[in-house]
C-alpha atoms as a PDB file:
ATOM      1  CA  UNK A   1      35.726   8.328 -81.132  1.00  0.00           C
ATOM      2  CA  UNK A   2      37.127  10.137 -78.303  1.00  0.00           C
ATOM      3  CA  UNK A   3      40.343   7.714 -76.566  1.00  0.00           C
ATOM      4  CA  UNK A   4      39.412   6.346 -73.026  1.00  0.00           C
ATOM      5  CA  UNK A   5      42.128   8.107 -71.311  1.00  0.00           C
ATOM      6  CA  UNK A   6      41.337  11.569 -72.542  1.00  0.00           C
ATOM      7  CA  UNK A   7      37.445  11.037 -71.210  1.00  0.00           C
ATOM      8  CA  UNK A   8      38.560   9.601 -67.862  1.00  0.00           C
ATOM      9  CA  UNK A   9      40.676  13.315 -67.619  1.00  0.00           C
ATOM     10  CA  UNK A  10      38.030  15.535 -68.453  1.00  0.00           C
ATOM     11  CA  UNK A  11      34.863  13.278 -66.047  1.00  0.00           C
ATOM     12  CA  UNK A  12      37.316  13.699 -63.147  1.00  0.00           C
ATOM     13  CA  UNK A  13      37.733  17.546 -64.357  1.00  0.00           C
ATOM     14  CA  UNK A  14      33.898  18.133 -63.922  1.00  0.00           C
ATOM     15  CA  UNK A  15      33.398  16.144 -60.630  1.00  0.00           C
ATOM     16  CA  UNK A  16      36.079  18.641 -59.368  1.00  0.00           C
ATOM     17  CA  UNK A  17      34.652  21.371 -60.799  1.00  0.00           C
ATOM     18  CA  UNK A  18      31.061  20.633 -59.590  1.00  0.00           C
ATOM     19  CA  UNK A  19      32.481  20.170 -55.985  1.00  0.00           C
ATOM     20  CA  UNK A  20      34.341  23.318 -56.385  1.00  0.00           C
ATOM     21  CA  UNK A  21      30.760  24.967 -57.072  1.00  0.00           C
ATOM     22  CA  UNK A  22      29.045  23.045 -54.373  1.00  0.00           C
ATOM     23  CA  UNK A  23      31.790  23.649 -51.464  1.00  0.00           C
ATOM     24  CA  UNK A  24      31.242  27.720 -53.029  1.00  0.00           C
ATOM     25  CA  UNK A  25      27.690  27.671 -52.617  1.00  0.00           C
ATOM     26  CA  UNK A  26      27.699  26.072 -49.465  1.00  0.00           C
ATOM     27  CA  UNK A  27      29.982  28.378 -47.972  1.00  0.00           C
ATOM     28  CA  UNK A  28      28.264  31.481 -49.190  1.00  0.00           C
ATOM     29  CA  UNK A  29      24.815  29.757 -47.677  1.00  0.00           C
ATOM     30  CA  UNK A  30      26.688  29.771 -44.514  1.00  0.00           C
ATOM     31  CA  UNK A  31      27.932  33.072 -44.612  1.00  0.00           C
ATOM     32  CA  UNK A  32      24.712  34.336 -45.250  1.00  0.00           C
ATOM     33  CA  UNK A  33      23.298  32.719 -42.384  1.00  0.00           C
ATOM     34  CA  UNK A  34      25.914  34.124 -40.150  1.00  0.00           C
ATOM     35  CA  UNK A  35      25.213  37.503 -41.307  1.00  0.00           C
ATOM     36  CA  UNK A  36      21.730  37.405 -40.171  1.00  0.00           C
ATOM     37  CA  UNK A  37      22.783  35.838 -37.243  1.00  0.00           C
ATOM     38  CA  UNK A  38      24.950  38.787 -36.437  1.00  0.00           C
ATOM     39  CA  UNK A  39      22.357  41.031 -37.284  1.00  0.00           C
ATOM     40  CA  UNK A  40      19.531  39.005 -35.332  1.00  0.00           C
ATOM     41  CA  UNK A  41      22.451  39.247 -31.688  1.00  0.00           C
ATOM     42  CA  UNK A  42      22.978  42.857 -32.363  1.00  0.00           C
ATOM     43  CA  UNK A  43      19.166  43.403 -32.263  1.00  0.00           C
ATOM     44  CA  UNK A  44      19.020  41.619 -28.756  1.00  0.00           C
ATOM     45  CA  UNK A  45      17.298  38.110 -30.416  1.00  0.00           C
ATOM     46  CA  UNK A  46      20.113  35.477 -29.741  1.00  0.00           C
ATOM     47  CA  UNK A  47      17.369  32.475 -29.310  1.00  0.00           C
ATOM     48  CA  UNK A  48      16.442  33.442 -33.064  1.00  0.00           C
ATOM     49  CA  UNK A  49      20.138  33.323 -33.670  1.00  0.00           C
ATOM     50  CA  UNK A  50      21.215  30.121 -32.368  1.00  0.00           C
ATOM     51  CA  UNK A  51      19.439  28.159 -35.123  1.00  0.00           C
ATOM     52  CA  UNK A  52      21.499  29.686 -37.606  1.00  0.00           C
ATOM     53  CA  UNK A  53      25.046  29.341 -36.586  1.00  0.00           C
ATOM     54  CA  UNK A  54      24.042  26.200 -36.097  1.00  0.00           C
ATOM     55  CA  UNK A  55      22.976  25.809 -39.441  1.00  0.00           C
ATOM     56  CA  UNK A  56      26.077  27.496 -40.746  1.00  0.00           C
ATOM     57  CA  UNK A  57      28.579  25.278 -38.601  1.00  0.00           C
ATOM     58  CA  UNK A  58      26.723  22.272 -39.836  1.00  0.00           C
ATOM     59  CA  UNK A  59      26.807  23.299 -43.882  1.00  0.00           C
ATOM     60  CA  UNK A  60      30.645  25.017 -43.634  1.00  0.00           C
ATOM     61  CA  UNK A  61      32.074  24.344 -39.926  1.00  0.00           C
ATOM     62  CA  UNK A  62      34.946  27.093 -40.568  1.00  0.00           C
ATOM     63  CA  UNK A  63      36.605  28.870 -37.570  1.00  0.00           C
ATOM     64  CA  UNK A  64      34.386  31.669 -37.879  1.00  0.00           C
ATOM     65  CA  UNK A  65      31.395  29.596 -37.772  1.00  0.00           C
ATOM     66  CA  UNK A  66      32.683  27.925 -34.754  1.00  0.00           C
ATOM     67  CA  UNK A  67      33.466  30.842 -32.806  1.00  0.00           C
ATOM     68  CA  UNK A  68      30.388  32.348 -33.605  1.00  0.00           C
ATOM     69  CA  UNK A  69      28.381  29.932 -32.773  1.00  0.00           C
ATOM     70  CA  UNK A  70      30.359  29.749 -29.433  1.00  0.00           C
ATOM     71  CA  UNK A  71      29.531  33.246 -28.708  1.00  0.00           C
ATOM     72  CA  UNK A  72      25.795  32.807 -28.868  1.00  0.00           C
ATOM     73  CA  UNK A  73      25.723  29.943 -27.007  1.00  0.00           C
ATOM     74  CA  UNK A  74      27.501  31.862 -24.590  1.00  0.00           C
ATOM     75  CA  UNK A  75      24.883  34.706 -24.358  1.00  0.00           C
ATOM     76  CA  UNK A  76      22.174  32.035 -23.558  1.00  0.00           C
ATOM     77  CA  UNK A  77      23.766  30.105 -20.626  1.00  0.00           C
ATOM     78  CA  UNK A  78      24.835  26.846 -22.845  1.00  0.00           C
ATOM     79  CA  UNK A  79      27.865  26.653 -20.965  1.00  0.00           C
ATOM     80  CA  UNK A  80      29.658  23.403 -21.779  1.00  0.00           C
ATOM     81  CA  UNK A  81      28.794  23.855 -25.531  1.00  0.00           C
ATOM     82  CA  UNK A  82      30.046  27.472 -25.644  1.00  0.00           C
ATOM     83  CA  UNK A  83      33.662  25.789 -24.169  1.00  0.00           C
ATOM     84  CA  UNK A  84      33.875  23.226 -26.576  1.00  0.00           C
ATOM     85  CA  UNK A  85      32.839  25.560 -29.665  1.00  0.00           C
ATOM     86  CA  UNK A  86      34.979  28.868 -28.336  1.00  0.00           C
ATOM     87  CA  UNK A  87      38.029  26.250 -27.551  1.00  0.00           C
ATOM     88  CA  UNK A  88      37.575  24.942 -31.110  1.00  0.00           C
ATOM     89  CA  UNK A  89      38.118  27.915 -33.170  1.00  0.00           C
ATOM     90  CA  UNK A  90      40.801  29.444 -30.737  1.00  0.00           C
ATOM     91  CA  UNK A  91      43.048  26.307 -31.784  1.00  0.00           C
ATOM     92  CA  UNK A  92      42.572  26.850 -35.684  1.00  0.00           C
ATOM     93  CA  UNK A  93      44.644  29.050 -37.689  1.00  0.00           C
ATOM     94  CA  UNK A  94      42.628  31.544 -39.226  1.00  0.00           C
ATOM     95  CA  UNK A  95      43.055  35.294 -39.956  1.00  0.00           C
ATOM     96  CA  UNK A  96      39.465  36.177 -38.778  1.00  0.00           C
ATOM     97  CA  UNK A  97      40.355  34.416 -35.550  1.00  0.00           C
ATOM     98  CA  UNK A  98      43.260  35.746 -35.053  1.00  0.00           C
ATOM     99  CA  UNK A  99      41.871  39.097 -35.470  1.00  0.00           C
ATOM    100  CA  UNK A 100      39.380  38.655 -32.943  1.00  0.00           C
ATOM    101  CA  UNK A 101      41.663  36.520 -30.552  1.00  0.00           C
ATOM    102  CA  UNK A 102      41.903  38.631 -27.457  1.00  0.00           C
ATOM    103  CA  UNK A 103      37.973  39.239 -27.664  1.00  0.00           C
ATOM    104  CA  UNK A 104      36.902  35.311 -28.215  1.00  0.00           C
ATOM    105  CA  UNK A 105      39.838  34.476 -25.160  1.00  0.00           C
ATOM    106  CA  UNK A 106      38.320  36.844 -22.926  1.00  0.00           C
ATOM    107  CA  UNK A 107      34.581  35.225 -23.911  1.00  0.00           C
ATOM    108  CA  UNK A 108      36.310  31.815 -23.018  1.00  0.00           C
ATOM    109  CA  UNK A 109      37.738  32.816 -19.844  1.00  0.00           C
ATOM    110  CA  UNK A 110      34.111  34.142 -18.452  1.00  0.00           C
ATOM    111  CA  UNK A 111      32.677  30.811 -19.898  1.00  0.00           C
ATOM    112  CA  UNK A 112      35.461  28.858 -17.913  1.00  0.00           C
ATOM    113  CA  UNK A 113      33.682  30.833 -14.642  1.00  0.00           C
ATOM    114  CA  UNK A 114      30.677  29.612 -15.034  1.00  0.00           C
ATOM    115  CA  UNK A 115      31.491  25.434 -15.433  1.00  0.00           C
ATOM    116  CA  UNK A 116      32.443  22.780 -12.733  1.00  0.00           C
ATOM    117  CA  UNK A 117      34.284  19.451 -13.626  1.00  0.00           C
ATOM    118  CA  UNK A 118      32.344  16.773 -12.430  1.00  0.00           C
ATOM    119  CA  UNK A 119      34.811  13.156 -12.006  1.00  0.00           C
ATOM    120  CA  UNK A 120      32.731  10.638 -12.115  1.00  0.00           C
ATOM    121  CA  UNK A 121      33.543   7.013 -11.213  1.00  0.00           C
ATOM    122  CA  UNK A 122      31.657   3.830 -10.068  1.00  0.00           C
ATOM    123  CA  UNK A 123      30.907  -0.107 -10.502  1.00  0.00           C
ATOM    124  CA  UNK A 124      30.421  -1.590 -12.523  1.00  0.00           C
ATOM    125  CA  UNK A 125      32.888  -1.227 -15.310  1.00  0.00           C
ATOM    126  CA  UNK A 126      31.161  -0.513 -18.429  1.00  0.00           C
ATOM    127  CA  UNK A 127      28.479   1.423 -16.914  1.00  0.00           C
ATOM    128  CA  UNK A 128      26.462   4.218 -19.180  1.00  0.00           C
ATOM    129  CA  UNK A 129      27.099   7.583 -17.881  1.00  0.00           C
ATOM    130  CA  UNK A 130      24.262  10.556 -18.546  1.00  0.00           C
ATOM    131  CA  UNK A 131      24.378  14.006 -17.201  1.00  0.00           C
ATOM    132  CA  UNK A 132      20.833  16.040 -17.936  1.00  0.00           C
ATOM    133  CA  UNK A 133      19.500  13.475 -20.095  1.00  0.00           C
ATOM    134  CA  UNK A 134      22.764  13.827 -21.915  1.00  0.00           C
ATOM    135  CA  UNK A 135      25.300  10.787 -22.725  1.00  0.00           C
ATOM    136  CA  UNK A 136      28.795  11.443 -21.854  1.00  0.00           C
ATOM    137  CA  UNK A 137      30.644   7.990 -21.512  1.00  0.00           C
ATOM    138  CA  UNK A 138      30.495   4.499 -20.194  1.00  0.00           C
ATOM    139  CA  UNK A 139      32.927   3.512 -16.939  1.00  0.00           C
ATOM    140  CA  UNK A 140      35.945   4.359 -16.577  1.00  0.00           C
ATOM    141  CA  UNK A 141      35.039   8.056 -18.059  1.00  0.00           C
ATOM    142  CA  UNK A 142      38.404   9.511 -19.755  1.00  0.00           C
ATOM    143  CA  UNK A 143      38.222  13.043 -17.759  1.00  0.00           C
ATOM    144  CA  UNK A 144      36.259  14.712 -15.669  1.00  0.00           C
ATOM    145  CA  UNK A 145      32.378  16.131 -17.037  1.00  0.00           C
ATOM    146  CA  UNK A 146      32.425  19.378 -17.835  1.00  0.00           C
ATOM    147  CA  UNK A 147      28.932  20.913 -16.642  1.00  0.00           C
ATOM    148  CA  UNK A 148      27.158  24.106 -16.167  1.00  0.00           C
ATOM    149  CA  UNK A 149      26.848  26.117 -12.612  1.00  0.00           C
ATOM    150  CA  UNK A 150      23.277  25.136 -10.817  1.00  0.00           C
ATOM    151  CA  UNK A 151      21.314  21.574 -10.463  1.00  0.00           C
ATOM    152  CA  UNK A 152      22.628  18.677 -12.568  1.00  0.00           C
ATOM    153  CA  UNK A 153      21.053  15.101 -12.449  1.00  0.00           C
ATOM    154  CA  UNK A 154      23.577  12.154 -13.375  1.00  0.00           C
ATOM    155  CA  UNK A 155      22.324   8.952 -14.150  1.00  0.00           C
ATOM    156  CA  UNK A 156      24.198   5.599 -13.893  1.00  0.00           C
ATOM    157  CA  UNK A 157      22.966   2.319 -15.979  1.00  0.00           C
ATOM    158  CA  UNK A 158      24.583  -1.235 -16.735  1.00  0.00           C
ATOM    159  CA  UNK A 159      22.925  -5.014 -17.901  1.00  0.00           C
ATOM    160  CA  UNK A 160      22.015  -7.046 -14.615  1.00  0.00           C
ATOM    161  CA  UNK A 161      21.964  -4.002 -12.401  1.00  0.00           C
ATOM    162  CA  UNK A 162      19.663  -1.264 -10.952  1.00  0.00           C
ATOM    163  CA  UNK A 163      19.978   1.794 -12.625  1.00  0.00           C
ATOM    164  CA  UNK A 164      20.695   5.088  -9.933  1.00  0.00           C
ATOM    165  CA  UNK A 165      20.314   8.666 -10.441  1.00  0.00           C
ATOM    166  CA  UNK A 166      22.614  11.177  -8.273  1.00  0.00           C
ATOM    167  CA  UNK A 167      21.379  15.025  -7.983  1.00  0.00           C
ATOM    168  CA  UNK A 168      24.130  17.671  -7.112  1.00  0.00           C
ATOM    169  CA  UNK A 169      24.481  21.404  -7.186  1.00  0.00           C
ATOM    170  CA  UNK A 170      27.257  22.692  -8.541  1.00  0.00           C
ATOM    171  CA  UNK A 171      28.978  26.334  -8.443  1.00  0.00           C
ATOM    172  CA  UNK A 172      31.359  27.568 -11.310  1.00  0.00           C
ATOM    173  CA  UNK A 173      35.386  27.013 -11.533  1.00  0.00           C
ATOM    174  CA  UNK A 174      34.708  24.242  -8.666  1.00  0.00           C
ATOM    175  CA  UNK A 175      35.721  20.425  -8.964  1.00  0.00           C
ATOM    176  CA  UNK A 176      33.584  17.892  -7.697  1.00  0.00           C
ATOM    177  CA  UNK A 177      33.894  13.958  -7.411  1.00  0.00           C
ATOM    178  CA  UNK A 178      31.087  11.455  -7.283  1.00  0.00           C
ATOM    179  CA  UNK A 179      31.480   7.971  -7.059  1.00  0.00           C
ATOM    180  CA  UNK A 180      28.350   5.404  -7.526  1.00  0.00           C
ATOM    181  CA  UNK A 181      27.979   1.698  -7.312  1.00  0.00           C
ATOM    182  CA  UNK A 182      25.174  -0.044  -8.905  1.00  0.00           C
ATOM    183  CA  UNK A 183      23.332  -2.882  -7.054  1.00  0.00           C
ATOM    184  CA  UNK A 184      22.532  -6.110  -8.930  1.00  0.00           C
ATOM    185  CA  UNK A 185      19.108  -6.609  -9.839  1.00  0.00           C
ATOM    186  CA  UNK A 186      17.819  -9.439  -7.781  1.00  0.00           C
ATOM    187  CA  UNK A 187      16.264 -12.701  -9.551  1.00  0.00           C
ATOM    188  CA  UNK A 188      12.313 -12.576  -9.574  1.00  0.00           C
ATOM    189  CA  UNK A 189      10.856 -14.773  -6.861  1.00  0.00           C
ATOM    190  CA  UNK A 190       8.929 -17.395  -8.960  1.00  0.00           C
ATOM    191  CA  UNK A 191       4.898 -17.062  -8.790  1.00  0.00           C
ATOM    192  CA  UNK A 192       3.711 -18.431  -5.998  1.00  0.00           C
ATOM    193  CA  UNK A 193       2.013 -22.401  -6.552  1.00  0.00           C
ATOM    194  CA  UNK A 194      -1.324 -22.113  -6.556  1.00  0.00           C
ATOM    195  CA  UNK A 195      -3.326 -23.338  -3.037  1.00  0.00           C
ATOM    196  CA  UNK A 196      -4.409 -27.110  -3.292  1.00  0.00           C
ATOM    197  CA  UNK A 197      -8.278 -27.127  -3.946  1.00  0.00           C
ATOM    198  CA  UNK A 198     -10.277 -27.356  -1.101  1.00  0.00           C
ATOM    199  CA  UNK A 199     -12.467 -30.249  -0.622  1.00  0.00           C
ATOM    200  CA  UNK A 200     -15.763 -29.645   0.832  1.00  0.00           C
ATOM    201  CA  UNK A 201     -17.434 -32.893   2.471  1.00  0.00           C
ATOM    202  CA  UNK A 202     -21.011 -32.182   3.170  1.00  0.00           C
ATOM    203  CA  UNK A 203     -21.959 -33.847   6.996  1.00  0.00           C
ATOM    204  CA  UNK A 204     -25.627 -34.615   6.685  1.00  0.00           C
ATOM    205  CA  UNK A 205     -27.844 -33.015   8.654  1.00  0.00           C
ATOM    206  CA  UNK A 206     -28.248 -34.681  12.092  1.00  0.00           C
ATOM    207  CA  UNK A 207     -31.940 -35.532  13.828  1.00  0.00           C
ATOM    208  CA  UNK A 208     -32.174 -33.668  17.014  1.00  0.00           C
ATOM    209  CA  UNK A 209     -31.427 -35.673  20.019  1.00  0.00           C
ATOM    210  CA  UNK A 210     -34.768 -37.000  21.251  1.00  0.00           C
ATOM    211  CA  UNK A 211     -36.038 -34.795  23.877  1.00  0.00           C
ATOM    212  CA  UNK A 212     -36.483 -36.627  27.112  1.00  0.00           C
ATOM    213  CA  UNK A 213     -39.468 -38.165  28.056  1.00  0.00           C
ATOM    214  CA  UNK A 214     -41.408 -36.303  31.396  1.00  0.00           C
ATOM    215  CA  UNK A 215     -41.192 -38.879  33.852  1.00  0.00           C
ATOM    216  CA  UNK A 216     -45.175 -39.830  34.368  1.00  0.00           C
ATOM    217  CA  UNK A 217     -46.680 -39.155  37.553  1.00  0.00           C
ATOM    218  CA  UNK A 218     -44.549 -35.899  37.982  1.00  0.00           C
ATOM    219  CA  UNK A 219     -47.004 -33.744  37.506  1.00  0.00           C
ATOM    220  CA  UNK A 220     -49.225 -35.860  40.169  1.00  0.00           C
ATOM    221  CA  UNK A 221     -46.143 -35.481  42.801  1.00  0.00           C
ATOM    222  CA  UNK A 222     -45.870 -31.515  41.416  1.00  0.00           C
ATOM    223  CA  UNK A 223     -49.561 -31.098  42.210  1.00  0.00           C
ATOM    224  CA  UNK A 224     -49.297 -33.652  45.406  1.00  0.00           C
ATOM    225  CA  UNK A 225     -46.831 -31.165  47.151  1.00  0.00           C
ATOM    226  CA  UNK A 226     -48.463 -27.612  45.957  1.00  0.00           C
ATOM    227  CA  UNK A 227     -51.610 -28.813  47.954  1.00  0.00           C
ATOM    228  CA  UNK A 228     -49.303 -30.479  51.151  1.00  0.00           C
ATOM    229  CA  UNK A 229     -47.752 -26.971  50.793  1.00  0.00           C
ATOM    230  CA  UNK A 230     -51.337 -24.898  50.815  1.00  0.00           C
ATOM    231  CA  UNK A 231     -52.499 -27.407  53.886  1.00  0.00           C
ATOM    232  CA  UNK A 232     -49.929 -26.390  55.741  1.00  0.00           C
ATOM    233  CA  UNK A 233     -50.478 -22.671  55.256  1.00  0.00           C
ATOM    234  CA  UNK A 234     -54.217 -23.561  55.972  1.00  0.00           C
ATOM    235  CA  UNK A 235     -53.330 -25.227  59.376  1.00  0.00           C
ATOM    236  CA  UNK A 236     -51.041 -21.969  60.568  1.00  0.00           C
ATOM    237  CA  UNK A 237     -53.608 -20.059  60.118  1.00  0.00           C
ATOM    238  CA  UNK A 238     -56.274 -22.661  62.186  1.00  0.00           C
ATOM    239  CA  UNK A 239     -53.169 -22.113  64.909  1.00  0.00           C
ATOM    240  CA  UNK A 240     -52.988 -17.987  64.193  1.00  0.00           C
ATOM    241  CA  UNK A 241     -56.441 -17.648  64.697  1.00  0.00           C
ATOM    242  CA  UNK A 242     -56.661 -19.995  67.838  1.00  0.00           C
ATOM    243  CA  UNK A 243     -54.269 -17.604  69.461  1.00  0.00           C
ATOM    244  CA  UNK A 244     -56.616 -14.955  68.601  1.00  0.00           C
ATOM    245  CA  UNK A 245     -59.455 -16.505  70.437  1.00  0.00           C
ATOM    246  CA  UNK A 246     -57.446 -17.629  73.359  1.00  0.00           C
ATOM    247  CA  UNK A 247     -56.597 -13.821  73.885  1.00  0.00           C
ATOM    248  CA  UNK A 248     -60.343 -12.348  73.302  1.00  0.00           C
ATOM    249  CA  UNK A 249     -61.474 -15.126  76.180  1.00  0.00           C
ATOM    250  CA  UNK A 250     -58.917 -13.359  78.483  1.00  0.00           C
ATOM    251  CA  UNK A 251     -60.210 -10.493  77.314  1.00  0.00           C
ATOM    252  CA  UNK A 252     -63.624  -9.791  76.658  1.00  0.00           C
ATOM    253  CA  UNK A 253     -66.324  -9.600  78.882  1.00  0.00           C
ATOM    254  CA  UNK A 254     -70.152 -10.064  78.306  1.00  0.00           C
ATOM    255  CA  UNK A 255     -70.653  -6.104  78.110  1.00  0.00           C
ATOM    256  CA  UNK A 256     -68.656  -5.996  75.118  1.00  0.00           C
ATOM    257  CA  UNK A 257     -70.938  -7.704  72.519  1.00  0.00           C
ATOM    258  CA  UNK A 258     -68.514  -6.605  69.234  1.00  0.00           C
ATOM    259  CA  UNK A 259     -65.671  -8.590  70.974  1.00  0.00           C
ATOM    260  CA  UNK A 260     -67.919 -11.143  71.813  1.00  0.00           C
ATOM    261  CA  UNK A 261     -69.055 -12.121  67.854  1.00  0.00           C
ATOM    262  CA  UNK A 262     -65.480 -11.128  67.121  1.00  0.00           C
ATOM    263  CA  UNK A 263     -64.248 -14.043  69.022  1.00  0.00           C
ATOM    264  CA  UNK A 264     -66.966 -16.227  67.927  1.00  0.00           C
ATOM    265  CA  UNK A 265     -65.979 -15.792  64.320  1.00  0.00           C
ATOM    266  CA  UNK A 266     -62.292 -16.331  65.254  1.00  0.00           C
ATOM    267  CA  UNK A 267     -63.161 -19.710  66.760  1.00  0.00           C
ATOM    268  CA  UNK A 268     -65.409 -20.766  63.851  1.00  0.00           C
ATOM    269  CA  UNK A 269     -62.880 -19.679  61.096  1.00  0.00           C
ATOM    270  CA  UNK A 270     -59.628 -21.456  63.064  1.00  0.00           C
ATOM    271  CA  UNK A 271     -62.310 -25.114  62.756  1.00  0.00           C
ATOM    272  CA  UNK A 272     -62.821 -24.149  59.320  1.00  0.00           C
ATOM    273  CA  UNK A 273     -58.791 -23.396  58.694  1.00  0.00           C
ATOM    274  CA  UNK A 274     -57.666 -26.740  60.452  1.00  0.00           C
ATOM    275  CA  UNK A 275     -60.146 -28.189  58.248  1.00  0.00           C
ATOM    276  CA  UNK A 276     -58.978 -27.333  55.347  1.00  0.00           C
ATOM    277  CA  UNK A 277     -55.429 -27.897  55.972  1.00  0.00           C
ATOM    278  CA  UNK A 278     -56.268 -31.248  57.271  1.00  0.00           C
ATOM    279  CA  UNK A 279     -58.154 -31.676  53.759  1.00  0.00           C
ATOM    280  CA  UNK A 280     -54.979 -30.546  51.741  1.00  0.00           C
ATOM    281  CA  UNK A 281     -52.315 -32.253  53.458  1.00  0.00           C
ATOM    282  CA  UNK A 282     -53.878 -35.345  53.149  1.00  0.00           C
ATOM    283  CA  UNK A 283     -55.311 -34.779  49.354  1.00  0.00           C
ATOM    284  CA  UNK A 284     -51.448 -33.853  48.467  1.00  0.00           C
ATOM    285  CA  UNK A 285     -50.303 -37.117  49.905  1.00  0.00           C
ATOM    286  CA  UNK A 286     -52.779 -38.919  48.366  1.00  0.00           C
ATOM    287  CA  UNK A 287     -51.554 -37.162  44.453  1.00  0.00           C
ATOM    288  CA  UNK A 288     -47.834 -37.923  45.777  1.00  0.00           C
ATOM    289  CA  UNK A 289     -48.097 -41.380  46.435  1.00  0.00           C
ATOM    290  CA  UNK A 290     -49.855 -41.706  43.171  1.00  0.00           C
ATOM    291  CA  UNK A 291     -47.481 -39.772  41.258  1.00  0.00           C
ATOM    292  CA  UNK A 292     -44.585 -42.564  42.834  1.00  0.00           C
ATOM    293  CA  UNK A 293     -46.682 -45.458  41.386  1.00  0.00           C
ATOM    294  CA  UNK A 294     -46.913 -44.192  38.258  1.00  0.00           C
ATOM    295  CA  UNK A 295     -42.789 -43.207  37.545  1.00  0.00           C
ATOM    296  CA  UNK A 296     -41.779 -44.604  34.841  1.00  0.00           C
ATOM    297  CA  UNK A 297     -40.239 -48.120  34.731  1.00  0.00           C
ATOM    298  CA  UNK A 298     -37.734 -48.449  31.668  1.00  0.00           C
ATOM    299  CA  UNK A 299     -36.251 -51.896  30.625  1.00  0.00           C
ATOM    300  CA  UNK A 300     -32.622 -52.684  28.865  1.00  0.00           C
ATOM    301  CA  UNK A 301     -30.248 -55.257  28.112  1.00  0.00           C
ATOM    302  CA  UNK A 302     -26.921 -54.930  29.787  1.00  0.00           C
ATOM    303  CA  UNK A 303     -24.050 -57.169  28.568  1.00  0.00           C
ATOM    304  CA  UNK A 304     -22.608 -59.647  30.734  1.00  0.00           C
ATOM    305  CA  UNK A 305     -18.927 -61.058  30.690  1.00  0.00           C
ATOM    306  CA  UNK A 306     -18.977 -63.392  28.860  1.00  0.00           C
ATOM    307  CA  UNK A 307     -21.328 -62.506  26.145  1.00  0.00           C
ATOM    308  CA  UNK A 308     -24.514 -63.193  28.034  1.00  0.00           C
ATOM    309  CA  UNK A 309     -27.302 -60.267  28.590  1.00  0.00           C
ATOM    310  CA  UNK A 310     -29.090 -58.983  31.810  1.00  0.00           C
ATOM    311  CA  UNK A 311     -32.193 -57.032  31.975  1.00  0.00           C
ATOM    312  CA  UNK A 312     -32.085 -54.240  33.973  1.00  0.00           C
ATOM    313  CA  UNK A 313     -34.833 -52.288  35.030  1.00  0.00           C
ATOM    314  CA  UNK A 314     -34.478 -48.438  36.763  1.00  0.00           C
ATOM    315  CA  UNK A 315     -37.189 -46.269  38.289  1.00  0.00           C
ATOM    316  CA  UNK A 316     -37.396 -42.777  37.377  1.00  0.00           C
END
């Protein structure tokens, strides 16, 4: 039987040992990936690249990994990355680094031309801070945001408050400061109450006022005067055509024997006019005085004071 202390040394001996041989394999996986990275840059692919620095920095995140993923995200416009990764590997102590010092300072220096520092402050306190989708901090921010040249979009968000979004346009090795206050949201208006129902009382049709009774006789005194009126255009001719014959009997002499019946047809038709007219006027006086007898007489009860009645009685 093998004493507990002895097995406790050699278990912790192979856990070492296995870590030894996974921390070895990891960082040869890396270095292989960097070595096709470096051969995918110096073939003019650095998008192909990028993937696997990244990959290396993630599996063995060594100085040279750093820098070198640094430099690639240099050669595709990452600016702020390519800062913090560059920056990162020049503060590390490592002979490869050192070696390549003046080369990866000069690569920093060209990336430090092509950033702005953005300070951004606001209300309220606590606020999220994004820049390009990106979050960098929540009110007050620490130090200034470190952003590429060209458009930028910053975006601004706290509980109980409208969220705002800022555009600017930046140029390289430039300082800008941007200050934003959020508005509190507003409480929702309650829903509006609903409208009282609307009662709908149906008025029942109403008879149609009793049309007024034509007074009788009216058409007797209508008729009456239409035949006055024709006896008295009867009668002006009877005088029109007296005229006439008064003028032929100045006139005319025996030698003229058209003139002569002329005149005796005047005389005969002014007889027969005053006739007529005579006729008329008196038949129309005879239909209006009947028409006048026969107007309606109509009958009601008026109250008295008092509360007696009275029977009235109008002619129409």
């Amino acid at each position: 039987m093998i004493p507990a202390r002895p097995f406790r040394s050699v278990m912790i001996l192979c856990a070492v040992m296995a870590l030894d041989r996974s921390a070895a394999g990891a960082a040869e996986s890396a270095e292989a990936l960097i070595q096709k990275g470096v051969a995918l840059r110096t073939s003019g692919n650095d998008y192909e690249a990028l993937p696997l620095f990244q990959r290396a920095y993630e599996l063995s995140p060594t100085p040279r990994a750093t820098a070198q993923l640094g430099l690639v995200e240099q050669a595709l416009g990452r600016w702020p990355e390519a800062e913090t990764h560059l920056g990162k590997a020049l503060e590390a102590h490592d002979s490869w680094v050192e070696k390549n010092r003046k080369v990866l300072g000069q690569s920093l220096a060209t990336i430090r031309q092509h950033l702005a520092a953005v300070e951004i402050s606001g209300e309220p306190r606590g606020a999220s801070v994004s820049v390009n989708g990106r979050a960098v901090g929540r009110l007050p921010l620490p130090a200034p945001v470190r952003v590429g040249e060209g458009y930028i979009e910053i975006e601004l968000a706290a509980d109980g408050h409208q969220p705002a979004k800022r555009t600017l346009t930046v140029a390289g090795a430039k300082a800008y400061q941007l200050f934003v206050k959020l508005e509190q949201q507003r409480a929702s208006a309650p829903p509006p109450l609903p409208p009282p129902p609307v009662v709908v009382t149906k008025v029942p049709p109403q008879p149609p006022p009793p049309a007024a009774d034509a007074s009788p006789g009216r058409g007797l005194r209508i008729a009456g005067i239409a035949v006055g009126a024709a006896g008295v255009l009867a009668v002006a001719n009877g005088v029109r055509l007296s005229i006439k014959v008064r003028d032929l009997n100045q006139t005319v002499y025996a030698d003229q024997p058209d003139k002569v019946a002329e005149g005796k047809s005047a005389a005969r038709d002014q007889w027969i006019s005053y006739g007529i007219g005579a006729a008329a006027l008196a038949g129309g006086g005879i239909l209006y005085y009947l028409g006048a007898r026969e107007a309606e007489t109509t009958a009601a009860f008026v109250p008295l004071p008092g509360g007696g009645l009275a029977l009235a009685r109008r002619r129409f």
